[in-house]
C-alpha atoms as a PDB file:
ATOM      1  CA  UNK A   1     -11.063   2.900  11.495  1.00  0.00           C
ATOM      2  CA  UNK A   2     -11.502   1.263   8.100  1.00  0.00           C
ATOM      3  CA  UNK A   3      -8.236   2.239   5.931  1.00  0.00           C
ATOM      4  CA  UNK A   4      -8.991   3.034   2.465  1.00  0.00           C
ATOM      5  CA  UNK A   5      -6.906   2.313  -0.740  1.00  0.00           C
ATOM      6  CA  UNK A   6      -7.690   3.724  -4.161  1.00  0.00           C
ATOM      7  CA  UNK A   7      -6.273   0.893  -6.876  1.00  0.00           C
ATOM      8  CA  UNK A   8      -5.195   2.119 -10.607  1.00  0.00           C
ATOM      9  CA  UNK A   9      -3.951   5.204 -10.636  1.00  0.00           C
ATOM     10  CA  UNK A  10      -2.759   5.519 -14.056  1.00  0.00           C
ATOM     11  CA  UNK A  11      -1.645   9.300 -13.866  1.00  0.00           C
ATOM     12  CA  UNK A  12       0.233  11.948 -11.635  1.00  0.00           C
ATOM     13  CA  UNK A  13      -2.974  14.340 -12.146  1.00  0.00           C
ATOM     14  CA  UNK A  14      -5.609  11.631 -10.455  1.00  0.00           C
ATOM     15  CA  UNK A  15      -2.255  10.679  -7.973  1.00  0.00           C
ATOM     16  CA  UNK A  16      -2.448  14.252  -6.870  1.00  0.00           C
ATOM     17  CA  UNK A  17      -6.207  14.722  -6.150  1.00  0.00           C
ATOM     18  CA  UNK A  18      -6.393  11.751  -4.602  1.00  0.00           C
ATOM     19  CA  UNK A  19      -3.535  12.467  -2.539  1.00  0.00           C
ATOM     20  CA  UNK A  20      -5.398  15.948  -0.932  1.00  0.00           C
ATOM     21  CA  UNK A  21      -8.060  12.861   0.373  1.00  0.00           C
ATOM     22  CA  UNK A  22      -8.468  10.667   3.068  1.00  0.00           C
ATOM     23  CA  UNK A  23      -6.914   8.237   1.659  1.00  0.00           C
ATOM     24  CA  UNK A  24      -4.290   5.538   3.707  1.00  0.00           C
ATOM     25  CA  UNK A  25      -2.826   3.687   0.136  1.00  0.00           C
ATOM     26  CA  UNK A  26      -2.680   4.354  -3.601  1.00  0.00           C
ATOM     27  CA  UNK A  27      -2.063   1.353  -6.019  1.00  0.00           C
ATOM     28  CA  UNK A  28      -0.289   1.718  -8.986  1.00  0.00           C
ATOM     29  CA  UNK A  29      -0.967  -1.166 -11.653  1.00  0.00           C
ATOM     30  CA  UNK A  30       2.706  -2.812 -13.192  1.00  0.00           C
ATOM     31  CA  UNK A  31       0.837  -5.786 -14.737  1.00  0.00           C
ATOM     32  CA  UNK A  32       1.594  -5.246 -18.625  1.00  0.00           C
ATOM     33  CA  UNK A  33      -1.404  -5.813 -20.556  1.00  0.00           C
ATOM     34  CA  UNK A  34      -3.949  -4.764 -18.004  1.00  0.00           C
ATOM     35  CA  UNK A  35      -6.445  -1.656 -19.010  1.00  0.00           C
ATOM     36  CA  UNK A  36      -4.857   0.034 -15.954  1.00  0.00           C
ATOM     37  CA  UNK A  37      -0.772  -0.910 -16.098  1.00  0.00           C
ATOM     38  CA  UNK A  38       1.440   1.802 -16.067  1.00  0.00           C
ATOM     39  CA  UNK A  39       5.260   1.931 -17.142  1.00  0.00           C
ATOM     40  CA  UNK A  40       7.601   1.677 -14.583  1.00  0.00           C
ATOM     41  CA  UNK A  41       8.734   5.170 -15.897  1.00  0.00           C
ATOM     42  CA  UNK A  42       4.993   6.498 -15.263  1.00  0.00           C
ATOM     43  CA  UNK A  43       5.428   4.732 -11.507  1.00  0.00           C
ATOM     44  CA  UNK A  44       8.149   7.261 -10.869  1.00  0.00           C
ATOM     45  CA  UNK A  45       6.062   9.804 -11.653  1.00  0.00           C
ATOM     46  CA  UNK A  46       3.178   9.031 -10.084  1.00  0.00           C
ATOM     47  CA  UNK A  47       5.157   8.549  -6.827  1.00  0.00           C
ATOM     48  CA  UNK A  48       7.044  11.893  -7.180  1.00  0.00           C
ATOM     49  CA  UNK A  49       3.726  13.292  -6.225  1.00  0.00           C
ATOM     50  CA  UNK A  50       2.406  10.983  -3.172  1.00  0.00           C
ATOM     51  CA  UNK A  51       2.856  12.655   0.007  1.00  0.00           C
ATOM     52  CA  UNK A  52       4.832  10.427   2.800  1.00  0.00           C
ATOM     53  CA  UNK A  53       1.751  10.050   4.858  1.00  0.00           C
ATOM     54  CA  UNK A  54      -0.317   8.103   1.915  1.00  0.00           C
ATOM     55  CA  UNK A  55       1.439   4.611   0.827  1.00  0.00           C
ATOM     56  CA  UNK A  56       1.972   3.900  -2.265  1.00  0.00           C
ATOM     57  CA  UNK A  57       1.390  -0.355  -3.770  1.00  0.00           C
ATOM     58  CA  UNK A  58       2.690  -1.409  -6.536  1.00  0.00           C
ATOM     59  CA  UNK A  59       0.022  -4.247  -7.759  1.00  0.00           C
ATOM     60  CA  UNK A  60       2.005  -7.102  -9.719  1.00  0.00           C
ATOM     61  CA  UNK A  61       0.979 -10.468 -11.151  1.00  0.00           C
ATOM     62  CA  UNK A  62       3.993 -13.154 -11.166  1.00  0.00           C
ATOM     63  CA  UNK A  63       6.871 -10.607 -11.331  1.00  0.00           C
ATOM     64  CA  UNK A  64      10.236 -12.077 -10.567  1.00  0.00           C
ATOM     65  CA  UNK A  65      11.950 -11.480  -7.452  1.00  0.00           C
ATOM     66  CA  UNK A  66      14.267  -9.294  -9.127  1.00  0.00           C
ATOM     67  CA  UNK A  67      11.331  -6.923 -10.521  1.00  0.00           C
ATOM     68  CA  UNK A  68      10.464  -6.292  -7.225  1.00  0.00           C
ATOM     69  CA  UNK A  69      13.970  -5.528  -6.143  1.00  0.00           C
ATOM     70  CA  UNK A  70      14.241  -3.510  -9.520  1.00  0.00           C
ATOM     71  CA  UNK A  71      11.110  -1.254  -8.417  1.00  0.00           C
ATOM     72  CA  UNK A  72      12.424  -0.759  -4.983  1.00  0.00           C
ATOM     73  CA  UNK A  73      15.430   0.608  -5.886  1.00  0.00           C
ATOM     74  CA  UNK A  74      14.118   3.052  -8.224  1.00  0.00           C
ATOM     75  CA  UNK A  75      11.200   4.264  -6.020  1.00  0.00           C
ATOM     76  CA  UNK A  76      11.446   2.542  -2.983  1.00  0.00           C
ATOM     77  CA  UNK A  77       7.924   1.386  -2.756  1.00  0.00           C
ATOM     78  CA  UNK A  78       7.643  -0.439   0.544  1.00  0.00           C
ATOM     79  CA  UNK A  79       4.216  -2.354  -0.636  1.00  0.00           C
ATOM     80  CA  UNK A  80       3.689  -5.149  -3.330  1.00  0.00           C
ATOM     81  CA  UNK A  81       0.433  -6.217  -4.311  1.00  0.00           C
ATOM     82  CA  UNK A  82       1.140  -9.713  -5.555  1.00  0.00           C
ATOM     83  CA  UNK A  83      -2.400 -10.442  -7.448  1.00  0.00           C
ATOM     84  CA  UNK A  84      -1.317 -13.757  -9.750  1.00  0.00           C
ATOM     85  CA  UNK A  85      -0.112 -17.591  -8.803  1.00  0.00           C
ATOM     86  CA  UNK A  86       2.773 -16.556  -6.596  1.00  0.00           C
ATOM     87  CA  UNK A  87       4.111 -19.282  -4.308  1.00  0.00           C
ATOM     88  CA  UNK A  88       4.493 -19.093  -0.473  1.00  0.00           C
ATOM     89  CA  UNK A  89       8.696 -19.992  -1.438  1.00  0.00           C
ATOM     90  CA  UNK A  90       8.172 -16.537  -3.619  1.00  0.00           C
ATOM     91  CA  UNK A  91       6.150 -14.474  -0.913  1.00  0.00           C
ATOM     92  CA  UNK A  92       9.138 -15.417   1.505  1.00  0.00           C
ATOM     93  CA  UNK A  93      11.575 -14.682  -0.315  1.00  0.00           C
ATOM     94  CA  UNK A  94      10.494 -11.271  -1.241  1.00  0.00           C
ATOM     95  CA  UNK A  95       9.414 -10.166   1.966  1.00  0.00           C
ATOM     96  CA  UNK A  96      13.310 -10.649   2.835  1.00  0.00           C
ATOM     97  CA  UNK A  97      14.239  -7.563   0.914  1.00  0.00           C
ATOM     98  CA  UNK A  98      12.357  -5.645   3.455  1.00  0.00           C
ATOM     99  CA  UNK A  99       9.294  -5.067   1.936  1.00  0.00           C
ATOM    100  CA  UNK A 100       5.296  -5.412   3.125  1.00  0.00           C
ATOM    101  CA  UNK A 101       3.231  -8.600   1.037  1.00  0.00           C
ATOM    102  CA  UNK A 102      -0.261  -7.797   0.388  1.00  0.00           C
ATOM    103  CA  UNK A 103      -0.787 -11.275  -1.406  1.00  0.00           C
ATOM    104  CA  UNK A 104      -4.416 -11.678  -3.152  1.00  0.00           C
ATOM    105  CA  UNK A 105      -6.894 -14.046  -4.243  1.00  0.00           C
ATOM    106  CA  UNK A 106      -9.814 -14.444  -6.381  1.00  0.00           C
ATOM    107  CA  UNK A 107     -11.605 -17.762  -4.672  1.00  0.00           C
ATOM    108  CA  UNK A 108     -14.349 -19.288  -6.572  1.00  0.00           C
ATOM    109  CA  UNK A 109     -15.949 -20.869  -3.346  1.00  0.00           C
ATOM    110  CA  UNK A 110     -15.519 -20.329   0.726  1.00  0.00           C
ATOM    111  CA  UNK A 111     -13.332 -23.843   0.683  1.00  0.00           C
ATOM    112  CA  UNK A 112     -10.857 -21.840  -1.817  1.00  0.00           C
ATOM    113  CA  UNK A 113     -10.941 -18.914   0.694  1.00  0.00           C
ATOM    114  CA  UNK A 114      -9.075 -21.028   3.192  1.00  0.00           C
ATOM    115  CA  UNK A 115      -6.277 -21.290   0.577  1.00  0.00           C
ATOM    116  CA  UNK A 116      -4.829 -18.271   1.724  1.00  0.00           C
ATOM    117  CA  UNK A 117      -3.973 -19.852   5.269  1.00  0.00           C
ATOM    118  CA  UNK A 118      -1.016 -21.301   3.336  1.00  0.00           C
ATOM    119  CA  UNK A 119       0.534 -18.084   2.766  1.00  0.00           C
ATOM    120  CA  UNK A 120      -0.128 -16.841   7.130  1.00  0.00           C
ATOM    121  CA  UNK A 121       3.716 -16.819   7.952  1.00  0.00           C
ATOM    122  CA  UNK A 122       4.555 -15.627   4.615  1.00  0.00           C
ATOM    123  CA  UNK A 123       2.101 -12.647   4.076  1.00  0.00           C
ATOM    124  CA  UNK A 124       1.640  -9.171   5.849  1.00  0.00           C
ATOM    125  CA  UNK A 125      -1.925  -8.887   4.837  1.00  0.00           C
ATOM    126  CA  UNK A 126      -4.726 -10.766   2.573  1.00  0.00           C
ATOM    127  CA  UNK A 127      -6.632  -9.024  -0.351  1.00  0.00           C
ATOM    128  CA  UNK A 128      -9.620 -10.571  -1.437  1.00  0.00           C
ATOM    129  CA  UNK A 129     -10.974  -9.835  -4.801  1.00  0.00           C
ATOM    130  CA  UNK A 130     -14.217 -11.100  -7.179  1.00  0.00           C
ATOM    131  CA  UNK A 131     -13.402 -14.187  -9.083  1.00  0.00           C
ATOM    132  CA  UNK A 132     -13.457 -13.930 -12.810  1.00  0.00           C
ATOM    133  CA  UNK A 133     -12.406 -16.228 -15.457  1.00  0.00           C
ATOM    134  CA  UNK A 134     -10.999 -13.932 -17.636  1.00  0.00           C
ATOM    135  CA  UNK A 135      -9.591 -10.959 -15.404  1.00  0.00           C
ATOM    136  CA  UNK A 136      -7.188 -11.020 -12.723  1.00  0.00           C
ATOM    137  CA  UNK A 137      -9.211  -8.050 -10.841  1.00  0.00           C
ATOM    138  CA  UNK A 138     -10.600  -4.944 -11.617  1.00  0.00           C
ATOM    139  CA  UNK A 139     -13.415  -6.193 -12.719  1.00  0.00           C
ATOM    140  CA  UNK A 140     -16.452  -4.040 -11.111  1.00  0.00           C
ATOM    141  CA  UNK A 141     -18.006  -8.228  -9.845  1.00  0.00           C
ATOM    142  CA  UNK A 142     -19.172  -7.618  -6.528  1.00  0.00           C
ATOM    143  CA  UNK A 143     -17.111  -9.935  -3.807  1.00  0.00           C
ATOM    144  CA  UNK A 144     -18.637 -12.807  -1.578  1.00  0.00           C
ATOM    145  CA  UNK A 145     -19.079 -11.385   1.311  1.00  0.00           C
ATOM    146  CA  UNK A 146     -19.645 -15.033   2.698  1.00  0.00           C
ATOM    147  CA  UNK A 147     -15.868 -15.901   0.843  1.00  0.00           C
ATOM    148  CA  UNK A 148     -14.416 -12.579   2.780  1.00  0.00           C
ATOM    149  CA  UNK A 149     -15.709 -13.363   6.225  1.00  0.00           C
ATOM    150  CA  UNK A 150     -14.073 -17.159   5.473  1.00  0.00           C
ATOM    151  CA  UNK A 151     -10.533 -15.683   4.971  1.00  0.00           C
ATOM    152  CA  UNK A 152     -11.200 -12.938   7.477  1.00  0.00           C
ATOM    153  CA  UNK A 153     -11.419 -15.586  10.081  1.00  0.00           C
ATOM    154  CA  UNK A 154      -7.676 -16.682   9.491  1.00  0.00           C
ATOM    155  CA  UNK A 155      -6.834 -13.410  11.444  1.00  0.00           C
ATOM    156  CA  UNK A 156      -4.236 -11.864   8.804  1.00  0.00           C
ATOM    157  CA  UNK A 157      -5.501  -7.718   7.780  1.00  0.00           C
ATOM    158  CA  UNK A 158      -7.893  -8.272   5.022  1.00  0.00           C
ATOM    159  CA  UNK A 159      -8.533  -5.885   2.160  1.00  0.00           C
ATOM    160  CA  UNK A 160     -11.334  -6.109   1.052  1.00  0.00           C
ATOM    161  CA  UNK A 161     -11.822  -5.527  -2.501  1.00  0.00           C
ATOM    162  CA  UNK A 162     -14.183  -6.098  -6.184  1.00  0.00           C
ATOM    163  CA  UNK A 163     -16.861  -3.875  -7.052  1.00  0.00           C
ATOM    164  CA  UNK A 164     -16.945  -1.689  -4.434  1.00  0.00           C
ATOM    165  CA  UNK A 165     -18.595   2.109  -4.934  1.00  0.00           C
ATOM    166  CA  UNK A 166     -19.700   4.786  -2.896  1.00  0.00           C
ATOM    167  CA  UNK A 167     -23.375   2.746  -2.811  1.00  0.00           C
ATOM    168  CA  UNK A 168     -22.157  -0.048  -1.639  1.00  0.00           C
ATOM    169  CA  UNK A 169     -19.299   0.066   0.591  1.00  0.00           C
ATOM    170  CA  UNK A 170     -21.205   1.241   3.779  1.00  0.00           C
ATOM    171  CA  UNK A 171     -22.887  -2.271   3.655  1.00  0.00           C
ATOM    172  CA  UNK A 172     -19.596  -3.921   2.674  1.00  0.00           C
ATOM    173  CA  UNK A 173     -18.150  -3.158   6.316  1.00  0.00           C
ATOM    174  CA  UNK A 174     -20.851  -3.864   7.968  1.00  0.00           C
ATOM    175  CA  UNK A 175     -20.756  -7.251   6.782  1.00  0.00           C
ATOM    176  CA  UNK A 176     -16.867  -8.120   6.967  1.00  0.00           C
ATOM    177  CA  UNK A 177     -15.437  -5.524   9.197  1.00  0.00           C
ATOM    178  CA  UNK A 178     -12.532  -5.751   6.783  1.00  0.00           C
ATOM    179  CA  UNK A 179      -8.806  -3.930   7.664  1.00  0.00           C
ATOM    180  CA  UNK A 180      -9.121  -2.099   3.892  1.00  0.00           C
ATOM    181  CA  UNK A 181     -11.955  -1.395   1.425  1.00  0.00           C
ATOM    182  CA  UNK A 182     -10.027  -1.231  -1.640  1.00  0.00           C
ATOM    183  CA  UNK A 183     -11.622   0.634  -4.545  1.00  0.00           C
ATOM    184  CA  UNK A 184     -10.785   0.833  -8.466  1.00  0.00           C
ATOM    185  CA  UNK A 185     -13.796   0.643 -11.378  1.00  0.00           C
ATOM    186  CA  UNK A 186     -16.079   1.916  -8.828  1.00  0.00           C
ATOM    187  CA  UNK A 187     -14.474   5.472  -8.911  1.00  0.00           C
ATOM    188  CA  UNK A 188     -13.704   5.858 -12.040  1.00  0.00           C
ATOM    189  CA  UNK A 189     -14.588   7.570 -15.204  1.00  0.00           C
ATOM    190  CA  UNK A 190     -12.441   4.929 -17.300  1.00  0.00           C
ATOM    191  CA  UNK A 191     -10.245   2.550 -16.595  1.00  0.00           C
ATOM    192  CA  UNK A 192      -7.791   5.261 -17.148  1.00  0.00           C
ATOM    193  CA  UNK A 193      -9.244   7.921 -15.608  1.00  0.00           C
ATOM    194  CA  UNK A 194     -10.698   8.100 -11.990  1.00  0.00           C
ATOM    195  CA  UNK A 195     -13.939   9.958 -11.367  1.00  0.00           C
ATOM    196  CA  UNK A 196     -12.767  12.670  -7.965  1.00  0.00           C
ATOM    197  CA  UNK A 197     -15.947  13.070  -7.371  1.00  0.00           C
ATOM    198  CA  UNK A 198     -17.108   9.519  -6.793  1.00  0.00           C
ATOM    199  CA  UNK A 199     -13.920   9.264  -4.920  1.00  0.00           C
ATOM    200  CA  UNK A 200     -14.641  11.869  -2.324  1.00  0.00           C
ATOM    201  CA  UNK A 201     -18.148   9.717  -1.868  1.00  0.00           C
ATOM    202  CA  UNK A 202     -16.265   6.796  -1.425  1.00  0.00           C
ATOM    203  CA  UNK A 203     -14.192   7.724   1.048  1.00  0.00           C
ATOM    204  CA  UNK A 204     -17.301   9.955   2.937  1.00  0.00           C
ATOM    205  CA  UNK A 205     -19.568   6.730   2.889  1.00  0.00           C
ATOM    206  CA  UNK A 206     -16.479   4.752   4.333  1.00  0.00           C
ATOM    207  CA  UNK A 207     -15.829   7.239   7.425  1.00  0.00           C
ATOM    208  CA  UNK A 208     -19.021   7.535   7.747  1.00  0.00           C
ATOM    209  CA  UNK A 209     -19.236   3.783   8.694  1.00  0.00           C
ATOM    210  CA  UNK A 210     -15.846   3.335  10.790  1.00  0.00           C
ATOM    211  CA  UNK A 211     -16.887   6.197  13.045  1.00  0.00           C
ATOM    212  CA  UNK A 212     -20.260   4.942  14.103  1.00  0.00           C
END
């Protein structure tokens, strides 16, 4: 079955609705200056209120390897979403302290997709995201599904994410058969604020999918 992860959750009161869903992981945003970054005081609050059985990601561009030991001792957070220029030498060396790499890319063609087969050894799983010039993700572009199916093929879990919605996601899986479908401006009100309702028909068009 297709796991599903909600990205940007800026706020313990969207944490905990989403939390009563279907949902396998919740990201939370660290990236300072991004319309849906959070404090890392916010992050403990937020996490305070995710039940055991949903997993929690902190998303980070470039952090430092002691950032991510920082936010594992105060919450311990198992998953890092590492969404910038990170190195294989980095990925490695921060999946020593114990923790799960979800490293992600933005490709501009398929030859970029195969990139990511650097980072095989040194990754848990692969996100794949819409490229944009000016955003690091978020960004409500629609993904290559012809870019997805490239990195797919290098056999790590993929997530597959950028501009998916409850209209669209059906189709998505169809066409990748992707590990994830991993959702953020296309269940939300703002980038601040996610829409429940569009939620809940996110996660009902994606079960309805994986269980045919």
């Amino acid at each position: 079955m297709t796991k599903i992860k909600i990205c940007g959750v800026t706020n313990e009161k969207d944490a905990k609705f989403i939390s009563m869903l279907d949902v396998d992981y919740i990201g939370i945003n660290l990236a300072t200056g991004t319309k849906r970054a959070v404090s890392e005081n916010a992050l403990l609050k937020i996490t305070s209120v995710i039940p055991p059985y949903i997993i929690p990601v902190a998303v980070m561009i470039n952090p430092e390897l002691k950032d991510i030991k920082r936010i594992l001792k105060k919450t311990a957070i198992t998953h890092y979403q590492l969404h910038g220029c990170e190195s294989v030498d980095f990925v490695m060396r921060a999946k020593e302290l114990g923790v799960k790499i979800i490293k992600a890319f933005r490709p501009k063609n398929a030859s970029e997709a195969l990139i990511a087969a650097e980072f095989l050894e040194a990754a848990d799983y692969f996100l794949i995201d819409a490229y944009s010039q000016h955003l690091p993700g978020g960004t409500g572009k629609e993904v290559s599904f012809s870019r997805a199916k490239k990195m797919k093929e290098l056999g790590k879990p993929l997530f597959l994410a950028g501009g998916l919605n409850p209209d669209n996601v059906a189709d998505a899986i169809r066409e990748v058969s992707p590990f994830a479908v991993d959702a953020a401006s296309g269940v939300e009100k703002t980038p601040r604020s996610k829409d429940i309702e569009k939620v809940r028909c996110f996660i009902r068009a994606v079960r309805g999918k994986s269980e045919e």
